[in-house]
C-alpha atoms as a PDB file:
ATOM      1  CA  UNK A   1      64.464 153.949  -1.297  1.00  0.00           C
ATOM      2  CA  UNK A   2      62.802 151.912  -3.875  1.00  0.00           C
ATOM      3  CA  UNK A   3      65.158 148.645  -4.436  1.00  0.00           C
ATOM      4  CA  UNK A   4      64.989 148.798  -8.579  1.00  0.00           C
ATOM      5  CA  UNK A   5      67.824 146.947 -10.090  1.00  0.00           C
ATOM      6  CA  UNK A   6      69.959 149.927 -10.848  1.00  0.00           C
ATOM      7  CA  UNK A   7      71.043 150.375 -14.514  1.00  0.00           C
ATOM      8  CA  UNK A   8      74.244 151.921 -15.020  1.00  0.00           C
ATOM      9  CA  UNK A   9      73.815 152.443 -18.785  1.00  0.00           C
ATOM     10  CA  UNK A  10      70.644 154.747 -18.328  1.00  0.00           C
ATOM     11  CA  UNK A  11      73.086 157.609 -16.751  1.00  0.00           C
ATOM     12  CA  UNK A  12      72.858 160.796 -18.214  1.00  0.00           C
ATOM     13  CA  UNK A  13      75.023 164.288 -17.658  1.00  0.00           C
ATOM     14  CA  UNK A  14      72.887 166.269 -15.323  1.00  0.00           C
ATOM     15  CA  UNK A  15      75.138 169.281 -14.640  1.00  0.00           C
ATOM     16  CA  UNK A  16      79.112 171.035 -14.255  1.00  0.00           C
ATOM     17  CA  UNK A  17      78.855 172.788 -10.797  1.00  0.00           C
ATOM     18  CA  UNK A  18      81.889 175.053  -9.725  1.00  0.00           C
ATOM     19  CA  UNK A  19      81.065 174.771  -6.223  1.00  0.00           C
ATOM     20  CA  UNK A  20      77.952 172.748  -3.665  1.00  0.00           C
ATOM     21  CA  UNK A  21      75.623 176.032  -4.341  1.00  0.00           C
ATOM     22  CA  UNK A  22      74.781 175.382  -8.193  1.00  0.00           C
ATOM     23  CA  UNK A  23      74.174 171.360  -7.405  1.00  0.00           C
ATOM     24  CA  UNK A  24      70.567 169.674  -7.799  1.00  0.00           C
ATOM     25  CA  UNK A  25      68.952 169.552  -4.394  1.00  0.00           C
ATOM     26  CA  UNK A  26      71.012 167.462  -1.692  1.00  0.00           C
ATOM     27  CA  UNK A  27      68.506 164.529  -1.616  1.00  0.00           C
ATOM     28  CA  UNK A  28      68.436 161.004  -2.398  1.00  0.00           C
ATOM     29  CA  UNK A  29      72.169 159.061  -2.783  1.00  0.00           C
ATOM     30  CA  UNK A  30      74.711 160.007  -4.306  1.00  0.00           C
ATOM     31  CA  UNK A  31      78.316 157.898  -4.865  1.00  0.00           C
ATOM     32  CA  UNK A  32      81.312 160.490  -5.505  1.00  0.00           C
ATOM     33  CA  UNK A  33      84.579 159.339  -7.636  1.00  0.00           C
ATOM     34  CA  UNK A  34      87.840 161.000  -6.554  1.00  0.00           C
ATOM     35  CA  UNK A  35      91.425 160.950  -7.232  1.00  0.00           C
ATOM     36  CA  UNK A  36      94.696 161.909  -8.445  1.00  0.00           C
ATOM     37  CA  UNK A  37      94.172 163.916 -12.193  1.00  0.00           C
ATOM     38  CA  UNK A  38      96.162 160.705 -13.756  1.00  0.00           C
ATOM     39  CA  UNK A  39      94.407 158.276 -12.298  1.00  0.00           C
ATOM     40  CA  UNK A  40      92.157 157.826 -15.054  1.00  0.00           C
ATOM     41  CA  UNK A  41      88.345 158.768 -13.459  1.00  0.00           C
ATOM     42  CA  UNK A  42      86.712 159.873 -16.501  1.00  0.00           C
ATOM     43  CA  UNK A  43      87.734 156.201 -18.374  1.00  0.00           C
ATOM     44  CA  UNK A  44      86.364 154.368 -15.303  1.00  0.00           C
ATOM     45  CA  UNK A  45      83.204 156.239 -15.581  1.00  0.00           C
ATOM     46  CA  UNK A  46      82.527 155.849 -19.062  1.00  0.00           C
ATOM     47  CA  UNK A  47      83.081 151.691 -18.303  1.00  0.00           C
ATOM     48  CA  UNK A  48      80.811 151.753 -15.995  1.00  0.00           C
ATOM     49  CA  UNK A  49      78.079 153.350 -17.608  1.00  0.00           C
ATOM     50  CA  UNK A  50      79.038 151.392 -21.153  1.00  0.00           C
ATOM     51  CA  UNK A  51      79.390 155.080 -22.390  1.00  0.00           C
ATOM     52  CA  UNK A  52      82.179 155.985 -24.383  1.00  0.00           C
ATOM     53  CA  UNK A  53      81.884 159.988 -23.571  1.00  0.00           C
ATOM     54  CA  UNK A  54      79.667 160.602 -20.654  1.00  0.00           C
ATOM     55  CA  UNK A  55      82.554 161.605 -18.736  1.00  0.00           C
ATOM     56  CA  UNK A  56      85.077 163.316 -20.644  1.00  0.00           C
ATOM     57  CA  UNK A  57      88.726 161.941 -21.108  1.00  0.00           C
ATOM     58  CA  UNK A  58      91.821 164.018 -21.840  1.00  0.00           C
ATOM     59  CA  UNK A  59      95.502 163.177 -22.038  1.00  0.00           C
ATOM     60  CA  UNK A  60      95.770 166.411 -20.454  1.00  0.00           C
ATOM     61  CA  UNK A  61      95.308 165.329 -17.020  1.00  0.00           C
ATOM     62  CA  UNK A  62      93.545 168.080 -14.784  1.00  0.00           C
ATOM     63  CA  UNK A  63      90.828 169.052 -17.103  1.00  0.00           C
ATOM     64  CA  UNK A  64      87.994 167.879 -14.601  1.00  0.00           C
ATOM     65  CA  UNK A  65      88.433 171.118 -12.797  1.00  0.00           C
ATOM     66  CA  UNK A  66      84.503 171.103 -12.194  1.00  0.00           C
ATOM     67  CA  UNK A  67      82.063 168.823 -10.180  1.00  0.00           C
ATOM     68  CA  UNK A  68      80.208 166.759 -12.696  1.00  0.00           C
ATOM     69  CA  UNK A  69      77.036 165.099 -11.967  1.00  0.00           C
ATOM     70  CA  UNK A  70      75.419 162.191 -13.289  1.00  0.00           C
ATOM     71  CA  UNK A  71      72.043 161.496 -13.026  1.00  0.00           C
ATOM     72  CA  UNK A  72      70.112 157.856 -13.063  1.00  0.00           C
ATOM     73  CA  UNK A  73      67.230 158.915 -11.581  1.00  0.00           C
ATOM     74  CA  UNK A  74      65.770 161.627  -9.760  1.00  0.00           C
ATOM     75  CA  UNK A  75      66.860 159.844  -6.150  1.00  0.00           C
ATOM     76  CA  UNK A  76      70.607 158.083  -7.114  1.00  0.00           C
ATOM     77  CA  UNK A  77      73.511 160.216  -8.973  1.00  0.00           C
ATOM     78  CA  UNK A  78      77.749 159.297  -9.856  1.00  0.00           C
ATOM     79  CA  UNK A  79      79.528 162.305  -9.016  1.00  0.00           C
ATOM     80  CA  UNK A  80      82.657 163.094 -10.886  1.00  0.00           C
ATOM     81  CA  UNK A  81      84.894 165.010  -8.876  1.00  0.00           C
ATOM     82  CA  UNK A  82      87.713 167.727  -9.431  1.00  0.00           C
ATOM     83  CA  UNK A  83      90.689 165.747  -9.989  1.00  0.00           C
ATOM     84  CA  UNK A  84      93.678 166.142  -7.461  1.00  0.00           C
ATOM     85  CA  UNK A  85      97.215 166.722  -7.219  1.00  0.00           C
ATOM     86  CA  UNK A  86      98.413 167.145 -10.564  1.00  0.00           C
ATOM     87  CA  UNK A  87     101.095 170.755 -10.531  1.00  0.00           C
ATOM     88  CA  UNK A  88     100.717 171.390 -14.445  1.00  0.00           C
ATOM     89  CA  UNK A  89      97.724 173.756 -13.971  1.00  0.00           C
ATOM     90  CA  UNK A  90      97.932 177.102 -12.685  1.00  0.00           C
ATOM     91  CA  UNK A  91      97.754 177.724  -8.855  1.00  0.00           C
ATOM     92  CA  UNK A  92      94.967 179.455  -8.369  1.00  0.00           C
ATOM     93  CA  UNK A  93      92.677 177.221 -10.854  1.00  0.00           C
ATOM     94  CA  UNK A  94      93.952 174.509  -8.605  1.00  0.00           C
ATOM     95  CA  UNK A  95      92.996 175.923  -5.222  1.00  0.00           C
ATOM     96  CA  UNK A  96      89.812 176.979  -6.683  1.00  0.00           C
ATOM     97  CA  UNK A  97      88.985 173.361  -7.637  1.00  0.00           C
ATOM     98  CA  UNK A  98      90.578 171.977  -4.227  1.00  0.00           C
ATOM     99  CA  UNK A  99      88.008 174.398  -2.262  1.00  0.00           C
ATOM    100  CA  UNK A 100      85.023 173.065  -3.979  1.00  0.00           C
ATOM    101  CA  UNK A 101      86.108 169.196  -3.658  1.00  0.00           C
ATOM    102  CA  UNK A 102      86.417 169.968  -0.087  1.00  0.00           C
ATOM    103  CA  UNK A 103      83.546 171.800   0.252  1.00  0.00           C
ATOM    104  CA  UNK A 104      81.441 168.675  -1.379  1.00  0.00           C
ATOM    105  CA  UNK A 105      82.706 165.697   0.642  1.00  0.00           C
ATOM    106  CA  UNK A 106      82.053 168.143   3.962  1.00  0.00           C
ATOM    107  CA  UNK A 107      78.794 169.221   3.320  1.00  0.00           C
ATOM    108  CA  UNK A 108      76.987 167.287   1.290  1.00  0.00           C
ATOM    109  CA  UNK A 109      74.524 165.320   2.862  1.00  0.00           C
ATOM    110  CA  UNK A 110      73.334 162.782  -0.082  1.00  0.00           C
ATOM    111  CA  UNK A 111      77.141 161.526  -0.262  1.00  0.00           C
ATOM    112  CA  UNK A 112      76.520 157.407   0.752  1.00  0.00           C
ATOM    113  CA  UNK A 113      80.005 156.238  -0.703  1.00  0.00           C
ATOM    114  CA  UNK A 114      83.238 157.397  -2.077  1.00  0.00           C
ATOM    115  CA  UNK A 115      85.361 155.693  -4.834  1.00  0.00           C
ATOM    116  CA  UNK A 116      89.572 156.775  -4.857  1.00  0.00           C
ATOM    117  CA  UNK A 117      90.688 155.937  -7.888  1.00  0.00           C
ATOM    118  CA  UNK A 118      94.152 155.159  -8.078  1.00  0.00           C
ATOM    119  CA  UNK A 119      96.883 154.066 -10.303  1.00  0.00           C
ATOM    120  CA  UNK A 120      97.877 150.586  -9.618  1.00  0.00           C
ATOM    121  CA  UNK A 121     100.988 151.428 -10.166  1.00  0.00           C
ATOM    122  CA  UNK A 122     101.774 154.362  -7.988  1.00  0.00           C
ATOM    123  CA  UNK A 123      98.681 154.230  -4.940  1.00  0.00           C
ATOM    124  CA  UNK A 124      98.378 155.730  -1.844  1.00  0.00           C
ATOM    125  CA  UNK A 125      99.980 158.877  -2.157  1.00  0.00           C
ATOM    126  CA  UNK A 126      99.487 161.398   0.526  1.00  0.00           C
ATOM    127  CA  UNK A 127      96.452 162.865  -1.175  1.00  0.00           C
ATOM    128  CA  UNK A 128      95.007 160.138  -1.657  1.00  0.00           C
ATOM    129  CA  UNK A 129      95.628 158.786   2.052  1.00  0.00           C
ATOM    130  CA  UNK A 130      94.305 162.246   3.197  1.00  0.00           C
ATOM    131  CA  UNK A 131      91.259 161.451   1.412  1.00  0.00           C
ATOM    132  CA  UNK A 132      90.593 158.372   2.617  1.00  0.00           C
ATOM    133  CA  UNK A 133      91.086 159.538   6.125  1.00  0.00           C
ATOM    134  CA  UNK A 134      88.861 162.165   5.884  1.00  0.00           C
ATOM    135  CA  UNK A 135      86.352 159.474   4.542  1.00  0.00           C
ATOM    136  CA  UNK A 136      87.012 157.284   7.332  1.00  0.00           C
ATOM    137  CA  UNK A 137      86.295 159.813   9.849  1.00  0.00           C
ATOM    138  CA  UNK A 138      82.812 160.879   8.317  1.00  0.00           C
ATOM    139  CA  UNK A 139      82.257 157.551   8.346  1.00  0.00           C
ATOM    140  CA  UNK A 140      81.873 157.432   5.209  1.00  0.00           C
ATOM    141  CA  UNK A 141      82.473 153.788   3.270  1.00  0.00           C
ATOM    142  CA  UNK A 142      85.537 153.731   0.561  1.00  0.00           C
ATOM    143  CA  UNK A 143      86.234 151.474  -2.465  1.00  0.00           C
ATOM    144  CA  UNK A 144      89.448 151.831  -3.369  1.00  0.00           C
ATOM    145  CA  UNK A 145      90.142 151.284  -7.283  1.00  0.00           C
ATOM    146  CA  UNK A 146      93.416 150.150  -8.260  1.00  0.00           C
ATOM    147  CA  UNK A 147      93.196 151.625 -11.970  1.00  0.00           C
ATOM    148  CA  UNK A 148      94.813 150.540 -14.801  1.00  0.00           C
ATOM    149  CA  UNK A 149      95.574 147.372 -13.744  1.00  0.00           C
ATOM    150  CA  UNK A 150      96.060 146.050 -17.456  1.00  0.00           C
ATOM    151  CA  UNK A 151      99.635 147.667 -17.054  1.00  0.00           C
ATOM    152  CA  UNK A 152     101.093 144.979 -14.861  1.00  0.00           C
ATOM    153  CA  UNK A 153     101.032 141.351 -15.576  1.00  0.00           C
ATOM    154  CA  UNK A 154      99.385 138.933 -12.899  1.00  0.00           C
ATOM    155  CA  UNK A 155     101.996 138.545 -10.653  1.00  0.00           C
ATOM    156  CA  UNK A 156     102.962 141.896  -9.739  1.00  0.00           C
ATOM    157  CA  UNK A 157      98.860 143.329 -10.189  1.00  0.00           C
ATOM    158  CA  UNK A 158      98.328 140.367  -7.408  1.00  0.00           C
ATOM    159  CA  UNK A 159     101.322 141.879  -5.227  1.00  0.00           C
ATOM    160  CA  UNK A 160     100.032 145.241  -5.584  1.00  0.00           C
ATOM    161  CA  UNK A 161      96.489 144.058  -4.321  1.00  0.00           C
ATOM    162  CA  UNK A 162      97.516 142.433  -1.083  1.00  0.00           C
ATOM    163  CA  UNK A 163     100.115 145.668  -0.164  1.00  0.00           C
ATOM    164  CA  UNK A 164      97.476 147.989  -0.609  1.00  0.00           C
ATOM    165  CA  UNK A 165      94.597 145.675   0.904  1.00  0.00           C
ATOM    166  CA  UNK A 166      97.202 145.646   4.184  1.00  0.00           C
ATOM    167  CA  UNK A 167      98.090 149.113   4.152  1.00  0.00           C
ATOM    168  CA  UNK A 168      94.280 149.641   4.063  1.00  0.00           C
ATOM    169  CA  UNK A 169      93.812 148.196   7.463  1.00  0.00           C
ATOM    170  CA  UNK A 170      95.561 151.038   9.271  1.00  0.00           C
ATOM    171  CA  UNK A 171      92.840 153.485   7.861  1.00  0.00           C
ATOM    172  CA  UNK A 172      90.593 151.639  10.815  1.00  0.00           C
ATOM    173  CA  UNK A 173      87.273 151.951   8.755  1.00  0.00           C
ATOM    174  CA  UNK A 174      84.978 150.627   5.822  1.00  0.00           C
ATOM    175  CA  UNK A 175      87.714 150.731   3.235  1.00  0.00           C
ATOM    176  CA  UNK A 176      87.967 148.313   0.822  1.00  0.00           C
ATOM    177  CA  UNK A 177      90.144 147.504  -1.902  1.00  0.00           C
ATOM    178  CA  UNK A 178      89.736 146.064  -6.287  1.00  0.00           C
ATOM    179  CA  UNK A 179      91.946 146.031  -8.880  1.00  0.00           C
ATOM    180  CA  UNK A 180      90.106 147.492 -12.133  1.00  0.00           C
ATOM    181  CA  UNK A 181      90.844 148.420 -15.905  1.00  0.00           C
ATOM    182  CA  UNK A 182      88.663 150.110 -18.114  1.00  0.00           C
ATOM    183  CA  UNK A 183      90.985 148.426 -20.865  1.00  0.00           C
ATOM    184  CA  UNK A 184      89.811 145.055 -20.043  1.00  0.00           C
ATOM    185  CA  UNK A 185      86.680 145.507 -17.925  1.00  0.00           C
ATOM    186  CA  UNK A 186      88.540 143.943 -15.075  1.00  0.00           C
ATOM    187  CA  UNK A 187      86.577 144.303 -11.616  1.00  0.00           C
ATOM    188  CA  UNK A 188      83.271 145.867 -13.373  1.00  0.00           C
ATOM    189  CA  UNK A 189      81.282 143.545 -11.821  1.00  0.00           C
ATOM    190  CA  UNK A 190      82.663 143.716  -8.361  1.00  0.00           C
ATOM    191  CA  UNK A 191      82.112 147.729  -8.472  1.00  0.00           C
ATOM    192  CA  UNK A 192      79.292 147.627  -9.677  1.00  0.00           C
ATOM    193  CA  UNK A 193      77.814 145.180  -7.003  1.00  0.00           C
ATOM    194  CA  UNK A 194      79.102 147.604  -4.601  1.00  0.00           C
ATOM    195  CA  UNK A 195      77.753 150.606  -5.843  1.00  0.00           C
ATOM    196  CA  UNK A 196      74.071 148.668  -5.745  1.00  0.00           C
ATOM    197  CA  UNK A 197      74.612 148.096  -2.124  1.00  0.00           C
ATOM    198  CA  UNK A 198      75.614 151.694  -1.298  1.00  0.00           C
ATOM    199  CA  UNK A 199      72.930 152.803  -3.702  1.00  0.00           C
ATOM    200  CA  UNK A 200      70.262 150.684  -2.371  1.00  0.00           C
ATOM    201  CA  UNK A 201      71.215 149.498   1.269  1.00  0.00           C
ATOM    202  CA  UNK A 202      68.050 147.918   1.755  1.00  0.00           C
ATOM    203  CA  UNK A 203      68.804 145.348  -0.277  1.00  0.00           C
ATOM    204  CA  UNK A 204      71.625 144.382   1.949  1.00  0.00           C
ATOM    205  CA  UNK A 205      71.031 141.039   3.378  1.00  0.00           C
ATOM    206  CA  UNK A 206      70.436 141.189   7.222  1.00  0.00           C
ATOM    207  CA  UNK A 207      73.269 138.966   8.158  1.00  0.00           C
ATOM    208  CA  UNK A 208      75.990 141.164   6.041  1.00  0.00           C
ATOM    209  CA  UNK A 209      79.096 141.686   7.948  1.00  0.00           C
END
């Protein structure tokens, strides 16, 4: 994998699959974005890519009922997954949706790193924790974004960072933990970092623990 400084900006919508079988071919890297339908994906997308609607926002959360893919190049992709856990959409739209996130972080073979986005305010619910178990088990490396985190003043945004940072220790893997706000661009720069590392591991220095 060439090591190209990665440009988030240059992102474009590739394609809305329903399911793994109408994806691009699974090749090159790809770095997935998951969580709860409130926990504001879509915003932290757009941030990230300094794109205001490349990922679509709603106040209607649960309108990401599709796999969205984002393409920087032909080799590295941001995958937008179906948001989870939110009951205000009919059941079977929402086991539809649940089968094909499922079915992505099982099969797909290009998936180097997965972001849970979560409200800082209300994290690790028992989807979420599902998640990240499953994540841990592939052994698959996890960033957990503690959305939103304009909400709260320092103090309690500081407390909320060290509980979940703990709690993330009993997950026994490559999980770790940022506080982030699309509001005030608040831990773009450590995401982004990360997602250059998972997106071009070469560039990894040799004596990274």
């Amino acid at each position: 994998m060439s090591s190209t400084p990665l440009n988030f900006q240059q992102a474009t919508f590739l394609t809305s699959a329903p399911d793994i079988r109408a994806l691009p071919a699974d090749e090159g890297i790809e770095v997935a974005f998951a969580g709860r339908s409130n926990a504001g994906k879509s915003s932290a997308l757009n941030t990230l890519t300094r794109q205001k609607s490349l990922a679509r926002t709603s106040k209607t959360p649960g309108r990401t009922q599709l796999i969205n893919v984002f393409q920087m190049n032909d080799q590295q992709r941001l995958i937008d997954l179906p948001g989870y856990g939110f009951a205000k959409v009919p059941l079977a739209v929402k086991q539809k949706w649940q089968k094909a996130l499922s079915e992505y972080l099982i099969k797909r073979q290009s998936l180097q790193g997965l972001i849970v986005l979560m409200d800082i305010r209300h994290p690790l619910k028992d989807l979420d924790q599902d998640l990240i178990h499953w994540a841990v088990e592939s052994q698959l490396p996890v960033r957990i974004l503690l959305t939103k985190a304009d909400k709260l003043s320092p103090g309690p945004r500081k407390k909320a960072l060290l509980q979940v940072s703990e709690a993330a220790l009993a997950f026994m893997g490559d999980v770790q933990v940022q506080v982030f706000s699309s509001l005030s661009k608040q831990g773009l720069p450590e995401l982004e970092q990360a997602l250059r590392l998972w997106f071009n591991p070469t560039d990894m220095p040799a004596d990274s623990e």
